[in-house]
PDB file of N, CA and C in Angstrom:
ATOM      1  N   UNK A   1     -14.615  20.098   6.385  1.00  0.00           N
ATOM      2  CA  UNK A   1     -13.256  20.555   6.391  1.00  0.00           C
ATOM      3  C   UNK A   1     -12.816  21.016   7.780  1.00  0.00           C
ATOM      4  N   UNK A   2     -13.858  21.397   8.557  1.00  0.00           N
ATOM      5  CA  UNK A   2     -13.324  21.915  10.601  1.00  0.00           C
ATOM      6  C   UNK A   2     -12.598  20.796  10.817  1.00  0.00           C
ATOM      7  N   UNK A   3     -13.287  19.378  10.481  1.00  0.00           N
ATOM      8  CA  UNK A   3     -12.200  18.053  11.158  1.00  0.00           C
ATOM      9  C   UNK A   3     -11.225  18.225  10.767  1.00  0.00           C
ATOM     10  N   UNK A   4     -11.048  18.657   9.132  1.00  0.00           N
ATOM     11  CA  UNK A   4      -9.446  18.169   8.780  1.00  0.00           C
ATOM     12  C   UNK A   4      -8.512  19.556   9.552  1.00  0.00           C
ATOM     13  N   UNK A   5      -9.213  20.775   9.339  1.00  0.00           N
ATOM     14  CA  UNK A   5      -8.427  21.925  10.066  1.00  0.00           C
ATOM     15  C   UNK A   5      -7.966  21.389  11.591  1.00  0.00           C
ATOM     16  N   UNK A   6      -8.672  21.152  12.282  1.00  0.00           N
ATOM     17  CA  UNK A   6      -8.783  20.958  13.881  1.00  0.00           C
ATOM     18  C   UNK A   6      -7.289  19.713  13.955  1.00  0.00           C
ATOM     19  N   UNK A   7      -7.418  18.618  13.166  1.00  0.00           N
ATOM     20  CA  UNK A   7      -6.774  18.047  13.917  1.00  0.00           C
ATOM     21  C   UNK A   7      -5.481  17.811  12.897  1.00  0.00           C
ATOM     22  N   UNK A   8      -5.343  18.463  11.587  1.00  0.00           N
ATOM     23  CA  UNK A   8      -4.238  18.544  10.876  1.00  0.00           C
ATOM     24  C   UNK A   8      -3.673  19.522  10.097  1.00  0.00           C
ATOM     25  N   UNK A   9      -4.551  20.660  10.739  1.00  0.00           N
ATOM     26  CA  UNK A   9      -4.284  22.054  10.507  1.00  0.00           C
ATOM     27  C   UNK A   9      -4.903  22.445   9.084  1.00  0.00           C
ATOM     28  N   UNK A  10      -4.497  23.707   8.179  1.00  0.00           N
ATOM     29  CA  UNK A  10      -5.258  24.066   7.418  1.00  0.00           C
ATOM     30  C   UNK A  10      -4.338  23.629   6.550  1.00  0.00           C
ATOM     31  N   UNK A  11      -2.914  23.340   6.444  1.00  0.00           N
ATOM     32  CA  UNK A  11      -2.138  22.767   5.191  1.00  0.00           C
ATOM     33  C   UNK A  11      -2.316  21.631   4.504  1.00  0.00           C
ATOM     34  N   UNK A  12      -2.862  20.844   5.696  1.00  0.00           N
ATOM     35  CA  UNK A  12      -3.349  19.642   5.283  1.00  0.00           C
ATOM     36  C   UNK A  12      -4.388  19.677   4.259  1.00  0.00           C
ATOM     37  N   UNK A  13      -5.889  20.870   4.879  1.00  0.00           N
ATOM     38  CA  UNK A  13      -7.179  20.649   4.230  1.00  0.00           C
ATOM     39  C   UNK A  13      -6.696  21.002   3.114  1.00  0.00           C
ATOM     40  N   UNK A  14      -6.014  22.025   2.403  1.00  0.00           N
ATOM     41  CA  UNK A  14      -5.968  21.994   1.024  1.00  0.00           C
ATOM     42  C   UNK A  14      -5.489  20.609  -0.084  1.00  0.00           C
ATOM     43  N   UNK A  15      -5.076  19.733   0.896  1.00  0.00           N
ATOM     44  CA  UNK A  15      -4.438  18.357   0.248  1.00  0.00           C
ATOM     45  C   UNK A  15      -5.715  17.461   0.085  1.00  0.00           C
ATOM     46  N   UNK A  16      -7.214  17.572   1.007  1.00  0.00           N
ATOM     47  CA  UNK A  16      -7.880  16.605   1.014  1.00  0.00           C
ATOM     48  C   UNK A  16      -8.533  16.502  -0.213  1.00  0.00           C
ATOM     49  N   UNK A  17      -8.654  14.944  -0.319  1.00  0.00           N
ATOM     50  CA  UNK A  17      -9.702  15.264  -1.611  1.00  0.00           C
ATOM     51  C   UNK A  17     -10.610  13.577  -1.395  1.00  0.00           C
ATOM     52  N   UNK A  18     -11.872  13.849  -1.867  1.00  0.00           N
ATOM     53  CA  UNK A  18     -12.556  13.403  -1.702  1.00  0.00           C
ATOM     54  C   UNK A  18     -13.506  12.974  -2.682  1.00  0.00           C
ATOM     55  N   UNK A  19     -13.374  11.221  -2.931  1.00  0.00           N
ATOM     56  CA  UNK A  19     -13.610  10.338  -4.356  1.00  0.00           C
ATOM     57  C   UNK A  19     -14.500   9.414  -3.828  1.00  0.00           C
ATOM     58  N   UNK A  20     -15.199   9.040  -4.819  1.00  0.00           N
ATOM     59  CA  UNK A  20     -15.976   7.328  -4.818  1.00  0.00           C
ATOM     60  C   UNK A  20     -15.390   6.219  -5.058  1.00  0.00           C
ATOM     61  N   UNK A  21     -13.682   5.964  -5.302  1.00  0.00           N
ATOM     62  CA  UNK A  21     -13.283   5.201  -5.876  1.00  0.00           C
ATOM     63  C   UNK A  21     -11.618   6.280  -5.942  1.00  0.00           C
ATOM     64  N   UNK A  22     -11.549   5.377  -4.249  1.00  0.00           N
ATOM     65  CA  UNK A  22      -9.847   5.972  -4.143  1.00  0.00           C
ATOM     66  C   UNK A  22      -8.933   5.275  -4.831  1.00  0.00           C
ATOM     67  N   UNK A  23      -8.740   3.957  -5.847  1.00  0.00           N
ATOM     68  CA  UNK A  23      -7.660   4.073  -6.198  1.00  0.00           C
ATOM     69  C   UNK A  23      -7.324   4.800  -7.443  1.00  0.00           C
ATOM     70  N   UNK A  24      -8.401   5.631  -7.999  1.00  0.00           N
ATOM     71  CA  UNK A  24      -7.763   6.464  -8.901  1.00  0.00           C
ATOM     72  C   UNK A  24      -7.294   7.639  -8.633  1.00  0.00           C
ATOM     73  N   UNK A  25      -6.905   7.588  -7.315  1.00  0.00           N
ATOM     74  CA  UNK A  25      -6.205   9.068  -6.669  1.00  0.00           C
ATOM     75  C   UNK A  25      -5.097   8.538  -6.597  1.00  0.00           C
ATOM     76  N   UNK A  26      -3.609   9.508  -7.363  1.00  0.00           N
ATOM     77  CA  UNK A  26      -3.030   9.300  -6.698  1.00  0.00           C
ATOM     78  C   UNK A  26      -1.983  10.045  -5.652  1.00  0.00           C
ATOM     79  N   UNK A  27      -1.076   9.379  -4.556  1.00  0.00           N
ATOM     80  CA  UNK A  27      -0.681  10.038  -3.175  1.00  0.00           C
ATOM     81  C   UNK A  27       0.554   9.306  -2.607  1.00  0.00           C
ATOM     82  N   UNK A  28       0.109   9.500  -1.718  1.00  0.00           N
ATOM     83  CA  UNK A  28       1.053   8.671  -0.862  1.00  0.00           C
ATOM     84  C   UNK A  28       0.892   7.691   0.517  1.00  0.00           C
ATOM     85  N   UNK A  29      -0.432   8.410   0.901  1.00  0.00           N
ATOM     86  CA  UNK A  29      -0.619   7.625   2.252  1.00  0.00           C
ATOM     87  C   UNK A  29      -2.582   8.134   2.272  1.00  0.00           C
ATOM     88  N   UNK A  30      -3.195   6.849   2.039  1.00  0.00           N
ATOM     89  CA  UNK A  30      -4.792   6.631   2.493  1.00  0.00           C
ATOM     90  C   UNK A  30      -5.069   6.599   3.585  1.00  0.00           C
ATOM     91  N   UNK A  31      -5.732   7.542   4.425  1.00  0.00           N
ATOM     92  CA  UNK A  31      -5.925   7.171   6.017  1.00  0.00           C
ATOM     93  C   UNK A  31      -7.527   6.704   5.569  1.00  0.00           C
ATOM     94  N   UNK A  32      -7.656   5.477   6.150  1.00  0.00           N
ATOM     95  CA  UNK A  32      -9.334   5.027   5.910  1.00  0.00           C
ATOM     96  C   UNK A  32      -9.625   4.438   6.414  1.00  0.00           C
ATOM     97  N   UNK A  33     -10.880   4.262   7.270  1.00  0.00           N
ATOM     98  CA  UNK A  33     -11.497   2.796   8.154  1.00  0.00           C
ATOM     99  C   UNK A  33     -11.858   1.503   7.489  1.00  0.00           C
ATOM    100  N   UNK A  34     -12.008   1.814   5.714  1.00  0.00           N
ATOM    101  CA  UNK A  34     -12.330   0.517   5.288  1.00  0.00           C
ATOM    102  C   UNK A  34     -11.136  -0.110   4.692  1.00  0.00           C
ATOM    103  N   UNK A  35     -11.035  -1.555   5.449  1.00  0.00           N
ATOM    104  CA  UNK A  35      -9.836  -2.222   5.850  1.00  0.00           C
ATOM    105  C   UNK A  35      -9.556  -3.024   4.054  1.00  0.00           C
ATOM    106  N   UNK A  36     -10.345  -2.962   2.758  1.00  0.00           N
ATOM    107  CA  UNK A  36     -10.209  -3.449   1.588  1.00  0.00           C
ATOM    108  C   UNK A  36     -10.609  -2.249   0.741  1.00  0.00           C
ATOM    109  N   UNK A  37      -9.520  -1.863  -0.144  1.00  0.00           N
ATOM    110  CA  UNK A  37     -10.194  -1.014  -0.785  1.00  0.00           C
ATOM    111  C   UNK A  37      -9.926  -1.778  -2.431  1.00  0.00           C
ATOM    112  N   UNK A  38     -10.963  -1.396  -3.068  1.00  0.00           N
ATOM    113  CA  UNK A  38     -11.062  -1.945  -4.407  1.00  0.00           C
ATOM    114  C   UNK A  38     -11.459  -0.924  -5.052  1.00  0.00           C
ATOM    115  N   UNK A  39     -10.851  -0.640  -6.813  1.00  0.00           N
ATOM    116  CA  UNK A  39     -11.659   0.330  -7.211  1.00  0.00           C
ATOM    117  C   UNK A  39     -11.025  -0.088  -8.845  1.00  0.00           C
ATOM    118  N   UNK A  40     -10.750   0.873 -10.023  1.00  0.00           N
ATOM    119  CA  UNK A  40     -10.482   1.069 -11.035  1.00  0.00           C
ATOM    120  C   UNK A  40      -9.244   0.681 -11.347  1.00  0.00           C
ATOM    121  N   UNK A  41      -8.546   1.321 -10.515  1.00  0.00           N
ATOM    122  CA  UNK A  41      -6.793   1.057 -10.951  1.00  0.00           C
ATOM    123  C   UNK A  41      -6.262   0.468  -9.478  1.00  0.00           C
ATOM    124  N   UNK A  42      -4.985   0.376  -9.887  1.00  0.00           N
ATOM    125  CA  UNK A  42      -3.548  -0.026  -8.861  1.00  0.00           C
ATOM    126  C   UNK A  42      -2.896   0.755  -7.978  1.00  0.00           C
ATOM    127  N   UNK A  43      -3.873   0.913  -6.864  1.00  0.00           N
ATOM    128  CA  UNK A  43      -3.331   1.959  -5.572  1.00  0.00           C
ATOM    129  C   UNK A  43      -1.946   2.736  -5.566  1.00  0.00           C
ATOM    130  N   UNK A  44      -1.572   3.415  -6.018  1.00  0.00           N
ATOM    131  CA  UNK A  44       0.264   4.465  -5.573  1.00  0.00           C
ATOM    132  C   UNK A  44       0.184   4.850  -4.271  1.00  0.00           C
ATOM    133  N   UNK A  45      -0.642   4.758  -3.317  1.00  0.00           N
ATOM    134  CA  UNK A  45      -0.845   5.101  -2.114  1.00  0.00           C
ATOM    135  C   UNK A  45      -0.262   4.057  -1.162  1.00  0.00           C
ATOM    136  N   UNK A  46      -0.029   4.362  -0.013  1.00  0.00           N
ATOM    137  CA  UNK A  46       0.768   2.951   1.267  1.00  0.00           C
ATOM    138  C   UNK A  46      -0.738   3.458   2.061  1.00  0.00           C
ATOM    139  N   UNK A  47      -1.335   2.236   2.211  1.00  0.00           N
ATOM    140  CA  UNK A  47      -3.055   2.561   3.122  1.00  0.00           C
ATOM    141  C   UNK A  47      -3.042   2.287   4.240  1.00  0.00           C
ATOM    142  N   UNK A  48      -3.238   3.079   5.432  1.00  0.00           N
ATOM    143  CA  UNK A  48      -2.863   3.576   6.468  1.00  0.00           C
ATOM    144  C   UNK A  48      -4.255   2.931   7.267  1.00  0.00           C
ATOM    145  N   UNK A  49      -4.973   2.254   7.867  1.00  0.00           N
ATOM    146  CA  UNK A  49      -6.127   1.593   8.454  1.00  0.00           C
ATOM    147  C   UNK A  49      -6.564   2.599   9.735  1.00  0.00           C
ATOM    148  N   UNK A  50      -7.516   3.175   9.792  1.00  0.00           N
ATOM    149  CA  UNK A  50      -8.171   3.893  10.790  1.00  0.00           C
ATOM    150  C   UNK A  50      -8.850   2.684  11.763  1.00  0.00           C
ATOM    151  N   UNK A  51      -8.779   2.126  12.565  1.00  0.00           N
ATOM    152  CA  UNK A  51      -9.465   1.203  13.151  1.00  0.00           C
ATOM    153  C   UNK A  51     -10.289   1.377  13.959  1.00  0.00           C
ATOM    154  N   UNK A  52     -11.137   0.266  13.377  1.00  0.00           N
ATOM    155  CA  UNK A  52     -12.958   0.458  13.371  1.00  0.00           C
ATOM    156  C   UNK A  52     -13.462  -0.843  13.928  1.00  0.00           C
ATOM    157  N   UNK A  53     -13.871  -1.437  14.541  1.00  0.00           N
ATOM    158  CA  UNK A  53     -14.738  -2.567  14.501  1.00  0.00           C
ATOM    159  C   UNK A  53     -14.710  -3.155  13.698  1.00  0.00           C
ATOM    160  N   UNK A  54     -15.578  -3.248  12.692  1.00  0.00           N
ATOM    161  CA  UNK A  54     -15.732  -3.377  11.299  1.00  0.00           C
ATOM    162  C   UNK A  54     -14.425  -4.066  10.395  1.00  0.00           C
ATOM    163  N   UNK A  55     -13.047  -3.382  10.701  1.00  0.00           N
ATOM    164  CA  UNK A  55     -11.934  -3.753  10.330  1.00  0.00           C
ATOM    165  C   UNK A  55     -11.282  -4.316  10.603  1.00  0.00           C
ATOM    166  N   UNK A  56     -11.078  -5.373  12.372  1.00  0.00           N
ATOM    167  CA  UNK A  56     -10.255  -5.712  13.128  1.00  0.00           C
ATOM    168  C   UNK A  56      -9.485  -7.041  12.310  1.00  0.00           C
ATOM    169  N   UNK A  57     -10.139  -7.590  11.483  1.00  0.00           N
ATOM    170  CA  UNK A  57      -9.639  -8.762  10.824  1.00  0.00           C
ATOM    171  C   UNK A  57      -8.876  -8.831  10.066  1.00  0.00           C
ATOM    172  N   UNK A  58      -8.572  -7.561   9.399  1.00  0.00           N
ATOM    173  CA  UNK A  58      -7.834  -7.125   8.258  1.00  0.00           C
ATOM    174  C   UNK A  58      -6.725  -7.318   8.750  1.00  0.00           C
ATOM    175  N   UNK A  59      -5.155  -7.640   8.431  1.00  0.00           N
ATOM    176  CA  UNK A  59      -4.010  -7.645   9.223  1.00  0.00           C
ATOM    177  C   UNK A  59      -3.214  -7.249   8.140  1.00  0.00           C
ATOM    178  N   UNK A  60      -1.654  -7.295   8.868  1.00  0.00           N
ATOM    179  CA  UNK A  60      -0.601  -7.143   7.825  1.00  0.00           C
ATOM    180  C   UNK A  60      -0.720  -5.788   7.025  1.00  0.00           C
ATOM    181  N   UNK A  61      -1.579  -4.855   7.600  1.00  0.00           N
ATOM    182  CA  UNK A  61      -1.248  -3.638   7.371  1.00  0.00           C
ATOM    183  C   UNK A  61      -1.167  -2.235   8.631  1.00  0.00           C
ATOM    184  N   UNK A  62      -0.748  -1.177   8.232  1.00  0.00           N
ATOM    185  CA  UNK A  62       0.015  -0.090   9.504  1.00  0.00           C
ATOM    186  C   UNK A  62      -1.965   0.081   9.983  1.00  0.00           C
ATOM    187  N   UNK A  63      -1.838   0.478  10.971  1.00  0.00           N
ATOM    188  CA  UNK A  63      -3.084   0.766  12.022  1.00  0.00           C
ATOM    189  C   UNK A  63      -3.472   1.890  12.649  1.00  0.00           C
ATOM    190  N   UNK A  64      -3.736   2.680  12.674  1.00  0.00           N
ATOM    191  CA  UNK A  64      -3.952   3.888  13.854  1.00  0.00           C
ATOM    192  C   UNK A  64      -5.481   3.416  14.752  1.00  0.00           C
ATOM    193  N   UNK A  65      -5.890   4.048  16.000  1.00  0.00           N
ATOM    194  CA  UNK A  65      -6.639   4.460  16.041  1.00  0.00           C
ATOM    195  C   UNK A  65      -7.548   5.254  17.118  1.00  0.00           C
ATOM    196  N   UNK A  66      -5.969   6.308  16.965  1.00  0.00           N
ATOM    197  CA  UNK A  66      -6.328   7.932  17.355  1.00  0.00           C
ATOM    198  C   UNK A  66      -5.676   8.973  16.696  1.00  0.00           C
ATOM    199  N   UNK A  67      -6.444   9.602  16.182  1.00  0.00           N
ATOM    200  CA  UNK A  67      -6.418  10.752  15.384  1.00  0.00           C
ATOM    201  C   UNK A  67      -4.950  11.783  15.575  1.00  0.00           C
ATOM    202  N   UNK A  68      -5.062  11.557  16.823  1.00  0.00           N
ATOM    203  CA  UNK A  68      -4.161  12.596  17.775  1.00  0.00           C
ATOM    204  C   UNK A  68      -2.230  12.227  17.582  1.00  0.00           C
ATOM    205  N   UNK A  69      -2.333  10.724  17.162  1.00  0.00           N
ATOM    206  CA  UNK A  69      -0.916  10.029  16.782  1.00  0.00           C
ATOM    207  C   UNK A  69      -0.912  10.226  15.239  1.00  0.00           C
ATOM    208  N   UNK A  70      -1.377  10.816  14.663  1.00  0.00           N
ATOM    209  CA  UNK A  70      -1.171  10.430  13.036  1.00  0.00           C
ATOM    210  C   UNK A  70      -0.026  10.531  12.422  1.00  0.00           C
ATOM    211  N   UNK A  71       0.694  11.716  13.543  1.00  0.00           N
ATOM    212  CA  UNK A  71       1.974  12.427  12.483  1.00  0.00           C
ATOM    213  C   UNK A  71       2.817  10.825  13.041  1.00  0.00           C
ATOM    214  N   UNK A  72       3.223   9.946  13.824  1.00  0.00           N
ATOM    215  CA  UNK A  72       3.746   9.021  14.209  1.00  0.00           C
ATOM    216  C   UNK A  72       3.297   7.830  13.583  1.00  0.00           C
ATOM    217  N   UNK A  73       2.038   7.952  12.587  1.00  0.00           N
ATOM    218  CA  UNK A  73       1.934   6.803  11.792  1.00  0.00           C
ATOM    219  C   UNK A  73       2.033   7.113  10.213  1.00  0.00           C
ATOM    220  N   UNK A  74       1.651   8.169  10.007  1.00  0.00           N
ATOM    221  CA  UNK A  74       2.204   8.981   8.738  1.00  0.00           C
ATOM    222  C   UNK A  74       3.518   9.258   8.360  1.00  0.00           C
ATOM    223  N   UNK A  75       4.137  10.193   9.017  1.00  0.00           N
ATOM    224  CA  UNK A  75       5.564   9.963   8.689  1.00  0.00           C
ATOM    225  C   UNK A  75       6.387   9.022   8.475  1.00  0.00           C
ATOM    226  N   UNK A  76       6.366   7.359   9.609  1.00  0.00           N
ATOM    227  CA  UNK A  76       7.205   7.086   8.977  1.00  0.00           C
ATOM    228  C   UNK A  76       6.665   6.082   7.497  1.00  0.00           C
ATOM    229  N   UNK A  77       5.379   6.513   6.920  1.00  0.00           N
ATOM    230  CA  UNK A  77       4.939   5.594   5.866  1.00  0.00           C
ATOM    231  C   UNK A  77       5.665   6.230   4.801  1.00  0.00           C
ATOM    232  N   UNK A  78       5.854   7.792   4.915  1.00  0.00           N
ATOM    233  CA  UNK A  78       6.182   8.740   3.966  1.00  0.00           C
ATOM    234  C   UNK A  78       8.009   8.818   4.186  1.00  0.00           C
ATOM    235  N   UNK A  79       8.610   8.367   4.828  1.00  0.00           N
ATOM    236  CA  UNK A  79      10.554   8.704   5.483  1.00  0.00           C
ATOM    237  C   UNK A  79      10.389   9.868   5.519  1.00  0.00           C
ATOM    238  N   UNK A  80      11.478  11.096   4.965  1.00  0.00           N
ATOM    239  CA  UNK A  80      11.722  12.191   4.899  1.00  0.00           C
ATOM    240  C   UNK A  80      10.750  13.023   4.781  1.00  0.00           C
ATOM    241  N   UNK A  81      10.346  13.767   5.374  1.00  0.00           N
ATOM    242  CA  UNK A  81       9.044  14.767   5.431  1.00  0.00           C
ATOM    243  C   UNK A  81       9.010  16.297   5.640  1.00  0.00           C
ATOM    244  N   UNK A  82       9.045  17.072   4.981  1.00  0.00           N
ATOM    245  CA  UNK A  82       9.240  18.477   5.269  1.00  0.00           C
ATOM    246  C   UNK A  82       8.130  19.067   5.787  1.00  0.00           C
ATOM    247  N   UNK A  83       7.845  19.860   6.814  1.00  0.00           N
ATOM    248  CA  UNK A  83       6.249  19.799   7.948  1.00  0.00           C
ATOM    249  C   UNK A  83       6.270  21.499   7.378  1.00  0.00           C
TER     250      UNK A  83
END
């Protein structure tokens, strides 16, 4: 939880949550390095790609990959945002 404090404050950490099988969460925006996610149900989330090596092939979806820009790739996945 220091990562999520450090770089998205402590309002954020109370939002994190942490599954084996994200599409039965649901949200609004997945920040994740793995560029396919498969699981149980039908994602409600817009999946946000942390980029990794591993992922570069994946296309046709939003990208980050620095931590430090998130609110500029988050917001506009989410429009209107109250901080």
């Amino acid at each position: 939880m220091a990562a999520i404090d450090q770089h998205f404050g402590p309002r954020w950490a109370d939002r994190l949550i942490l599954t084996h099988d994200k599409t039965v969460v649901r949200g609004e925006v997945l920040i994740d390095g793995k560029g396919i996610i498969t699981g149980a149900a039908v994602p409600t989330w817009k999946h946000l790609i942390h980029d990794q090596s591993h992922n570069r092939d994946v296309t046709g979806k939003p990208r980050m990959s620095d931590w430090r820009e998130w609110r500029g790739h988050v917001y506009p996945l989410l429009g209107a945002v109250s901080v």
